[in-house]
Protein backbone atom coordinates (compact mmCIF):
# COMPACT_ATOMS: atom_id res chain seq x y z
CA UNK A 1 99.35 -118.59 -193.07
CA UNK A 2 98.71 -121.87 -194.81
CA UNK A 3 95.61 -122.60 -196.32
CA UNK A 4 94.70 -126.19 -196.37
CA UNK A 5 91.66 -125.33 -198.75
CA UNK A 6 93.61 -123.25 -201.47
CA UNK A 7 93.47 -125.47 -204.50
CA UNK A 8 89.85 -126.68 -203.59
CA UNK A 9 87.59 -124.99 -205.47
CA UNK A 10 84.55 -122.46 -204.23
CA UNK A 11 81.16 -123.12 -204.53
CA UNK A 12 77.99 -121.82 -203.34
CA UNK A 13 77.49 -123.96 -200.62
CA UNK A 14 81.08 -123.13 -199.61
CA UNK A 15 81.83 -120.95 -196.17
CA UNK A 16 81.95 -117.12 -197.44
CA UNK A 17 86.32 -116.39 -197.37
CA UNK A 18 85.42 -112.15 -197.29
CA UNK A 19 82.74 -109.64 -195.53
CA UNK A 20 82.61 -106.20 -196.33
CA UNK A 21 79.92 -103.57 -194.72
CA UNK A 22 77.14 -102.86 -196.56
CA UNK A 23 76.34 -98.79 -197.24
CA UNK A 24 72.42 -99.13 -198.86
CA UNK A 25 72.01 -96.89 -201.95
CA UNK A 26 68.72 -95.89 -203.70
CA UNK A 27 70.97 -95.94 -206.56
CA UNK A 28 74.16 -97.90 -206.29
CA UNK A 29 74.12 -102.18 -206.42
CA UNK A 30 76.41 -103.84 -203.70
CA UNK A 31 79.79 -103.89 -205.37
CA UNK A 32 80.23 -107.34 -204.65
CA UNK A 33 77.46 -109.89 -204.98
CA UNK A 34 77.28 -111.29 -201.33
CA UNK A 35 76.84 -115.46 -200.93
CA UNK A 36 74.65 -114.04 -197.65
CA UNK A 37 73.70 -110.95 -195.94
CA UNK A 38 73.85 -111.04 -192.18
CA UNK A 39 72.76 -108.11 -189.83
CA UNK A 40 74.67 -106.25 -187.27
CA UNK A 41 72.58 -103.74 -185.94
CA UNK A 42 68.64 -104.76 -185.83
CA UNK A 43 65.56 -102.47 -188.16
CA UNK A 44 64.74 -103.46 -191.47
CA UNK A 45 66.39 -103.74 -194.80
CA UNK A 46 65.05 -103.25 -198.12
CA UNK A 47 66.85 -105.60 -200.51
CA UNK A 48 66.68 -105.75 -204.55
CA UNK A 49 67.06 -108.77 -206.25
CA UNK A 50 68.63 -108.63 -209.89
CA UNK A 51 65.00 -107.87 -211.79
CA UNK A 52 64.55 -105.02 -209.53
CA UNK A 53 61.92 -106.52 -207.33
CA UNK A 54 62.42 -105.37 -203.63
CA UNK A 55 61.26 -107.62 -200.51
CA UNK A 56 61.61 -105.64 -197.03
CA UNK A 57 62.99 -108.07 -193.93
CA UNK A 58 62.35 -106.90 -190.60
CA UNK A 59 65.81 -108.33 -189.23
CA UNK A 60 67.07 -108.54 -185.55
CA UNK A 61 70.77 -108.64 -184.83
CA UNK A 62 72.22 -111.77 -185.62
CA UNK A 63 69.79 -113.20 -188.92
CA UNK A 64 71.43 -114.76 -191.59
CA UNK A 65 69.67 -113.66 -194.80
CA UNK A 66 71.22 -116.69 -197.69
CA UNK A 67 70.02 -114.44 -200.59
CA UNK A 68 72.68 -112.84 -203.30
CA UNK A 69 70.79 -109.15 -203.57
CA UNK A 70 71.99 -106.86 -206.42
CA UNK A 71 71.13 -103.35 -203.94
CA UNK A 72 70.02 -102.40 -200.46
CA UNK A 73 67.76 -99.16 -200.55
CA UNK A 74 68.27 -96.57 -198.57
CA UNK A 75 65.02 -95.69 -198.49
CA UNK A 76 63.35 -98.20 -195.62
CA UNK A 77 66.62 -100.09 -194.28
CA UNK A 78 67.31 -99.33 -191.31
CA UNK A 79 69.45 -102.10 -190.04
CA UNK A 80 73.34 -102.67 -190.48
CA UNK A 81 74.27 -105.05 -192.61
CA UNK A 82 77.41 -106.95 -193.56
CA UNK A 83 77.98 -108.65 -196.74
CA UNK A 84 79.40 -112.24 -196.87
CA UNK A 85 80.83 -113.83 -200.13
């Protein structure tokens, strides 16, 4: 398929080109760094930021979060979420 876009370069403000599901991990960071996390399934999610501070978002199916979390805790998240980067 032809990509009319493939020598312009990416930026933040670009539209994400992958998505990947999101497992949360007490533990583990998101193996890739997500532009935006959107969720699936409504609850809440407990996201880290890279100094280790968590926030908790009480989501319903469809938010957009535009934030580039380091880890999603198992502990408290209850939502599905979907990486976007």
């Amino acid at each position: 398929m032809a990509d009319p876009f493939e020598f312009h370069p990416s930026q933040l403000d670009s539209p994400a080109t992958i998505h990947f599901a999101i497992t949360p991990s007490d533990t583990v960071d998101i193996p890739i760094t997500p532009r935006a996390i959107y969720c699936d399934a409504a609850g809440t999610a407990v996201i880290q930021d890279r100094y280790g501070n968590n926030v908790t978002y009480n989501l319903l199916a469809g938010a957009v979060i535009p934030f580039r979390g380091t880890r999603v805790l198992a502990t408290g998240t209850t939502a599905t979420l979907i990486g976007w980067a």
